[in-house]
Protein backbone atom coordinates (compact mmCIF):
# COMPACT_ATOMS: atom_id res chain seq x y z
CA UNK A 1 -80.50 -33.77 -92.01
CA UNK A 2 -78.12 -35.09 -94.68
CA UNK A 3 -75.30 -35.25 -92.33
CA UNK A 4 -77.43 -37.14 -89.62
CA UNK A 5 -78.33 -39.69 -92.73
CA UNK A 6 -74.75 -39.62 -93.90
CA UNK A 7 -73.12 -40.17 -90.16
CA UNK A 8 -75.99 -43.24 -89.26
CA UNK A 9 -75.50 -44.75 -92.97
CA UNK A 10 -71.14 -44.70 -92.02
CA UNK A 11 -71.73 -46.06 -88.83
CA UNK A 12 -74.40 -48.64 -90.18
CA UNK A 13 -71.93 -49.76 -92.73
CA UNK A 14 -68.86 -50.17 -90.37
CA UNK A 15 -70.78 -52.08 -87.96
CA UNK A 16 -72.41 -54.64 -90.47
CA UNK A 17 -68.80 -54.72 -91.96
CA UNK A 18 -66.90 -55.54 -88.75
CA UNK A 19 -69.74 -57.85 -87.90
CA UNK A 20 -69.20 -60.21 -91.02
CA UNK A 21 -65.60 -60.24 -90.37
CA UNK A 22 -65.61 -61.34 -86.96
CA UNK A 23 -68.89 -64.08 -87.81
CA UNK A 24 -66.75 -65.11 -90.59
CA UNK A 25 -63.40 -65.24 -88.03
CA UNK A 26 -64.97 -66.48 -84.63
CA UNK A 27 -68.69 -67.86 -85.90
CA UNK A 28 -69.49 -65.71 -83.00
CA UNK A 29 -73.14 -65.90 -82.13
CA UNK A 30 -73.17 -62.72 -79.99
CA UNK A 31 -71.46 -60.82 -82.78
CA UNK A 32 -73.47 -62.26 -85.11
CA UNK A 33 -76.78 -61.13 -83.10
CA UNK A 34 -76.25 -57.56 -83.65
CA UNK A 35 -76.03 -57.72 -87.89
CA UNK A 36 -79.50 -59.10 -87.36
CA UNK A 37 -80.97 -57.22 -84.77
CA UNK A 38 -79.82 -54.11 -86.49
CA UNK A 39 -81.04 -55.36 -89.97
CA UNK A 40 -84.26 -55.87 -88.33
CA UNK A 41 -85.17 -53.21 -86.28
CA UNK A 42 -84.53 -50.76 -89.86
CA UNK A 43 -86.76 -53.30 -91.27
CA UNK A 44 -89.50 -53.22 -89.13
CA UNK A 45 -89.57 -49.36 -89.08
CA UNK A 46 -89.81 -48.83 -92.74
CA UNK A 47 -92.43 -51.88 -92.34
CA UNK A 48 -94.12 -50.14 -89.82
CA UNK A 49 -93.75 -46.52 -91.09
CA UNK A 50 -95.31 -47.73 -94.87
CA UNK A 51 -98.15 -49.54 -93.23
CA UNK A 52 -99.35 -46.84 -90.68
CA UNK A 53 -99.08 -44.33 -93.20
CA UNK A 54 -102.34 -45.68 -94.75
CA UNK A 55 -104.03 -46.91 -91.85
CA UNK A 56 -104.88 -45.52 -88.20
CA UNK A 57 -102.14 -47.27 -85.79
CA UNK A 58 -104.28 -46.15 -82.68
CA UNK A 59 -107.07 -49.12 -82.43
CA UNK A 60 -106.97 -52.50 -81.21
CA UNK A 61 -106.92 -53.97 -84.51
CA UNK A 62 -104.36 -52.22 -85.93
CA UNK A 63 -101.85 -52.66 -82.39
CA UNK A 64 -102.92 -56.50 -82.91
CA UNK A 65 -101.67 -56.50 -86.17
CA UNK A 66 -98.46 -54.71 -85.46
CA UNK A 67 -97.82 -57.15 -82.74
CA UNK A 68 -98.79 -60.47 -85.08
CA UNK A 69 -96.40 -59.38 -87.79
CA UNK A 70 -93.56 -58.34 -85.33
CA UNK A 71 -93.66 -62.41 -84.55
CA UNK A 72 -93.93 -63.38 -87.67
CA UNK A 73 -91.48 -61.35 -89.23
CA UNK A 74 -89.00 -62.31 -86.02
CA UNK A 75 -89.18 -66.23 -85.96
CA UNK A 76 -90.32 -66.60 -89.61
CA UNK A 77 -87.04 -64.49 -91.10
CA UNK A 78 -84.48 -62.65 -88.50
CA UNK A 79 -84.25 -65.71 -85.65
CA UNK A 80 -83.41 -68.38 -88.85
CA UNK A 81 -81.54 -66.14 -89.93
CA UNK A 82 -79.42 -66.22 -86.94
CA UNK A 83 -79.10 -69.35 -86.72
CA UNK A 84 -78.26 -69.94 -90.09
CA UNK A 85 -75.10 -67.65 -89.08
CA UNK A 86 -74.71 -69.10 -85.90
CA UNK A 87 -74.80 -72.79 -87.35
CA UNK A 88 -76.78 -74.07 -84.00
CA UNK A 89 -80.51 -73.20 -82.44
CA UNK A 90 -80.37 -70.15 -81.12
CA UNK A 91 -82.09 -70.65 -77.96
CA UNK A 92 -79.98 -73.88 -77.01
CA UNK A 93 -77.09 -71.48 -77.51
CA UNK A 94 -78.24 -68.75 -75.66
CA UNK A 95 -79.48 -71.25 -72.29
CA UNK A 96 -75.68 -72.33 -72.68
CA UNK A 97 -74.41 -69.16 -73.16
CA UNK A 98 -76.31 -67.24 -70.48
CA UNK A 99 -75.14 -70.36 -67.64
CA UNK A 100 -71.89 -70.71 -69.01
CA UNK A 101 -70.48 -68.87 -65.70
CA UNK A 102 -71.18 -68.05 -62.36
CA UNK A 103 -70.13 -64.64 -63.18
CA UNK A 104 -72.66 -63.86 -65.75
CA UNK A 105 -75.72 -65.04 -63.45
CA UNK A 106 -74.20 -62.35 -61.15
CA UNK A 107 -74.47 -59.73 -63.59
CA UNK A 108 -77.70 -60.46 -64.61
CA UNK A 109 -79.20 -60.10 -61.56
CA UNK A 110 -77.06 -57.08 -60.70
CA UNK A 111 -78.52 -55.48 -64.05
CA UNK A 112 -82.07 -56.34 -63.24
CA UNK A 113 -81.85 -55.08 -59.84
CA UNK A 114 -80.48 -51.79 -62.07
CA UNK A 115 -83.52 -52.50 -64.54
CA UNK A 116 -85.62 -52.27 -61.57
CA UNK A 117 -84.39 -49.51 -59.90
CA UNK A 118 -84.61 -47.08 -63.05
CA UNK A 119 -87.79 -47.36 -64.21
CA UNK A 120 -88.69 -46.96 -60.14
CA UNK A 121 -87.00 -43.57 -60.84
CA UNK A 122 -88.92 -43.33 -63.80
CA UNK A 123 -91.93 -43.56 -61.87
CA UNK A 124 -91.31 -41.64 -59.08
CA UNK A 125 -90.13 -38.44 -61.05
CA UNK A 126 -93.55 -38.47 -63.09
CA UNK A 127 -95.64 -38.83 -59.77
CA UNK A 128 -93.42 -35.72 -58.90
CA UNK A 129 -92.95 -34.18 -60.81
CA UNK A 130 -95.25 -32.07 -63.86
CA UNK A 131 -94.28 -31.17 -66.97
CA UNK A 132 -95.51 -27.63 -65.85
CA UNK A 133 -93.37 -27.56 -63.01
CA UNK A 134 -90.05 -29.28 -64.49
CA UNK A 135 -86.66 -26.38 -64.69
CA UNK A 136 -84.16 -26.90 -66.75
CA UNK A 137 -81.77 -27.77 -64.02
CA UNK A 138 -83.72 -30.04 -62.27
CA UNK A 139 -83.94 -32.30 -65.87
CA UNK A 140 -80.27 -31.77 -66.05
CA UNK A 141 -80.01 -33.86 -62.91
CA UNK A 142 -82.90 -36.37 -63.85
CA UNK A 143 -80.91 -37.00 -66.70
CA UNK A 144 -77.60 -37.26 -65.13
CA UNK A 145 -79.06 -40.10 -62.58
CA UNK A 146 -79.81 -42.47 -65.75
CA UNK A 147 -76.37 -41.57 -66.83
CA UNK A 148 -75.04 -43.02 -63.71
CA UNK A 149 -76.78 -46.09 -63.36
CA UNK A 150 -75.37 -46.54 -67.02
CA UNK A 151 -72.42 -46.22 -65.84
CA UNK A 152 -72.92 -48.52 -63.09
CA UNK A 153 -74.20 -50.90 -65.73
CA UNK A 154 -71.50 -50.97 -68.07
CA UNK A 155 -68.41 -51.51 -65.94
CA UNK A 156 -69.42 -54.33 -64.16
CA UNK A 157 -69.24 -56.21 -67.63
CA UNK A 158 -66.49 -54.66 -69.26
CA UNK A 159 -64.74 -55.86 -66.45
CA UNK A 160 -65.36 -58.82 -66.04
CA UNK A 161 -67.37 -59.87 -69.07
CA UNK A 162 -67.28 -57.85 -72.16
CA UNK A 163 -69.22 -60.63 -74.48
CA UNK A 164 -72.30 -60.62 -72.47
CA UNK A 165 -71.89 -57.01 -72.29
CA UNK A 166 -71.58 -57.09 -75.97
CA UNK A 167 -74.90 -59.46 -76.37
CA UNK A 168 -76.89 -57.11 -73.68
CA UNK A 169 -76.43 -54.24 -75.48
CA UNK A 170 -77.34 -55.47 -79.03
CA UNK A 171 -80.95 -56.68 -77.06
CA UNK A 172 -81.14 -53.30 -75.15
CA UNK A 173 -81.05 -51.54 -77.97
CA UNK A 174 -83.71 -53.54 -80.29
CA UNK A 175 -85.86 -53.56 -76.87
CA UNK A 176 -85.18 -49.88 -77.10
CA UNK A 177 -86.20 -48.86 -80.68
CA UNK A 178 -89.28 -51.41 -80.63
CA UNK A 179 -90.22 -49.51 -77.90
CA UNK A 180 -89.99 -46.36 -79.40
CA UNK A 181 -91.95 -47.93 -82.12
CA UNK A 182 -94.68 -48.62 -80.00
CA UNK A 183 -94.50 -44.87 -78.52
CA UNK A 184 -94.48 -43.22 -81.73
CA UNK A 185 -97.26 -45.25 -83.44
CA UNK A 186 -99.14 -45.10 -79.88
CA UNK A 187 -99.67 -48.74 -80.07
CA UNK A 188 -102.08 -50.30 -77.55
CA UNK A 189 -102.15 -50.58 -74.51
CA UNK A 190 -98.02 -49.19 -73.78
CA UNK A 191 -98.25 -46.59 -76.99
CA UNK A 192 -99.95 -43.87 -75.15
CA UNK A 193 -98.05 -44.55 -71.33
CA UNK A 194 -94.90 -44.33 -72.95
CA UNK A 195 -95.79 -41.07 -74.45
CA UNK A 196 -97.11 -40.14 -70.64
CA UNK A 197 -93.98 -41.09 -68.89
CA UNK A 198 -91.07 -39.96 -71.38
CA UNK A 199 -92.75 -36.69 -71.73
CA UNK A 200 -90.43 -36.13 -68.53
CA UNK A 201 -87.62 -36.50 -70.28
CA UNK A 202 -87.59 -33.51 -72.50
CA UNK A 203 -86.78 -30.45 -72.95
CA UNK A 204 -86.46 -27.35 -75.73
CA UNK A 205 -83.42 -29.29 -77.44
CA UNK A 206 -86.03 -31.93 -78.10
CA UNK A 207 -87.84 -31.74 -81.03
CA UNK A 208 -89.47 -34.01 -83.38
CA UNK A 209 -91.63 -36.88 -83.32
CA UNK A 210 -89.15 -39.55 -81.77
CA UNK A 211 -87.57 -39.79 -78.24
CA UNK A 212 -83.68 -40.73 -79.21
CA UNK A 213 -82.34 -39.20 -75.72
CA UNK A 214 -82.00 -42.79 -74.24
CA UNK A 215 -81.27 -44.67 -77.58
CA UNK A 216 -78.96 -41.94 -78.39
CA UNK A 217 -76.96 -42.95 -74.81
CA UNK A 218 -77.00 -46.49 -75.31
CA UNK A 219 -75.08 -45.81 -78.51
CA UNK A 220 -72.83 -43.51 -77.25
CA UNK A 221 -71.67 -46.34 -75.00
CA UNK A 222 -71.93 -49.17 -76.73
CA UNK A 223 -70.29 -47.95 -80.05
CA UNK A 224 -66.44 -48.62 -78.74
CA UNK A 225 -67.49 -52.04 -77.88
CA UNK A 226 -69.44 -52.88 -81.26
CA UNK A 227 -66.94 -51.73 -83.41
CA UNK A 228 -64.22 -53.74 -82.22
CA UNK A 229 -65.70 -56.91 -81.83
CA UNK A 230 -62.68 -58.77 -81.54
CA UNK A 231 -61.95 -57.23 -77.62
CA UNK A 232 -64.92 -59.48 -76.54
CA UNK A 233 -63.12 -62.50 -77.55
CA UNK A 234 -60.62 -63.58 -74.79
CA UNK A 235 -58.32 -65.08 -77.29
CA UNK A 236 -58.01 -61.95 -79.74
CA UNK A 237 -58.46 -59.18 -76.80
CA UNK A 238 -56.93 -55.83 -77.38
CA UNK A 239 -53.45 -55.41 -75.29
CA UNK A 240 -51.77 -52.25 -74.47
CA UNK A 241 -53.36 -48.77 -74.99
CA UNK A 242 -55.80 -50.68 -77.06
CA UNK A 243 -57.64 -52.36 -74.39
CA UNK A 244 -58.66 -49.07 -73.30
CA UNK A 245 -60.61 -49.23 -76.54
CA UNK A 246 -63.83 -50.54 -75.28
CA UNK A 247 -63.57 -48.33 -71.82
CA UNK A 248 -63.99 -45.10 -74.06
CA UNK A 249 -67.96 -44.62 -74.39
CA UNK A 250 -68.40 -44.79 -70.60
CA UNK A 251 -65.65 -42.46 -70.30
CA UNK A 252 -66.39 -39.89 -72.86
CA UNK A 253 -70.16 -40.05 -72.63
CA UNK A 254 -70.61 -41.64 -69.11
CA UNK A 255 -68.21 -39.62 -67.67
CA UNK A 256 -67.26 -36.90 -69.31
CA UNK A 257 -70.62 -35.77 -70.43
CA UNK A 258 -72.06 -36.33 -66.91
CA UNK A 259 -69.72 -34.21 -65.12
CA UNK A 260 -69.83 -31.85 -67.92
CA UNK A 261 -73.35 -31.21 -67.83
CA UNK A 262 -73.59 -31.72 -63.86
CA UNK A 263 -70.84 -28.80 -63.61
CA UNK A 264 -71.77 -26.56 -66.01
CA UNK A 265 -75.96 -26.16 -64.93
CA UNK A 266 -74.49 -26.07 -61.21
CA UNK A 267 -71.68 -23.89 -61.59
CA UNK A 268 -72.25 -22.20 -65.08
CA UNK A 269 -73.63 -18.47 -65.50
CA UNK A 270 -76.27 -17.64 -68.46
CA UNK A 271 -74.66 -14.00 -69.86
């Protein structure tokens, strides 16, 4: 447990770090975005976590509350605070951002049709599928599929736009933890069908309260691209070996842990 803490706390610190040098380089909103988003969503939790612990999170009241404060908290502190960093409003920025290109409308709708099509997988497995009749190999390959359409997520936009790549990923992975949030303190009326479909998902390596499997993957591809903020500026990219930099995650974990996993349940032997 102390290494977990120790390991988050490092990478918490490098990415705040790297974050205030490139706001204070570029004034980059979409770098800026993710010292917020992360400041917030570890803010909320321990919000969250403190409150819940001496009230029941299950009844309408309570969800209403957690969903009243989320706003409050959001406009009234982290979304000025953005755009105190940012030095314009933040959603005039982001309309201008998001139809700056053709290319970025593209993705968008590419990565909603992706959007779409996983949580029809999603679905489709738990009308399938029951957690009584789940094997271990069979999960392997459920997983695998999301670690695919990853894949098929991320190289679109580190391709051909690696700072709306950059800004998706910050808001996939608040959308992500909220959500989690809202699993674990079985907040109405998503709480307890989040609970229904993840239960999927895992497996005797998962243990604990909290789902990370999916946050856990975001990460592992995002990371290469957070922590070098500078590659999704066009006029301080990486060159050489160095612009491999941001390819790595969907390499290592994408890749490498796909066909890893896919090879070794398939082709593997239990002695």
């Amino acid at each position: 447990a102390l290494l977990v803490l120790g390991a988050i706390s490092f990478v918490l610190n490098q990415l705040i770090k790297r974050s205030l040098n490139a706001v204070d380089d570029q004034g980059e909103p979409a770098v800026s975005l993710l010292l917020v988003a992360v400041i917030a969503v570890v803010l909320l939790g321990i919000f969250f976590a403190a409150l819940f612990f001496f009230m029941d999170s299950r009844t309408r009241t309570s969800s209403l509350f957690f969903y009243l404060m989320t706003i409050v908290l959001g406009f009234g502190i982290f979304v000025p605070w953005w755009q105190a960093l940012i030095r314009t409003h933040p959603l005039l920025w982001l309309i201008h951002f998001l139809f700056q290109t053709q290319t970025r409308l593209y993705l968008l709708v590419y990565w909603t049709l992706l959007a779409v099509a996983a949580c029809v997988a999603v679905f489709y497995e738990n009308a399938r599928c029951s957690s009584e009749s789940k094997n271990q190999q069979t999960l392997t390959m459920i997983r695998k599929y999301f670690h695919v359409i990853v894949v098929a997520t991320y190289m679109p936009g580190l391709l051909y736009d690696q700072q709306l790549l950059y800004m998706a990923a910050v808001v996939c992975m608040a959308v992500f933890i909220f959500l989690e949030y809202i699993r674990y303190f079985c907040i109405w009326p998503l709480g307890q069908t989040l609970r229904h479909l993840l239960a999927l998902f895992l497996d005797e390596r998962d243990s604990g309260p909290l789902i990370l499997t999916h946050i856990y993957l975001l990460l592992g591809m995002s990371f290469s691209v957070w922590l070098f903020p500078r590659s999704c500026i066009s006029s301080r990219a990486l060159s050489g070996t160095g612009a491999l930099v941001p390819y790595s995650g969907v390499l290592a974990v994408g890749v490498g842990d796909t066909v890893a996993s896919v090879c070794g349940s398939t082709l593997g032997e239990i002695r």
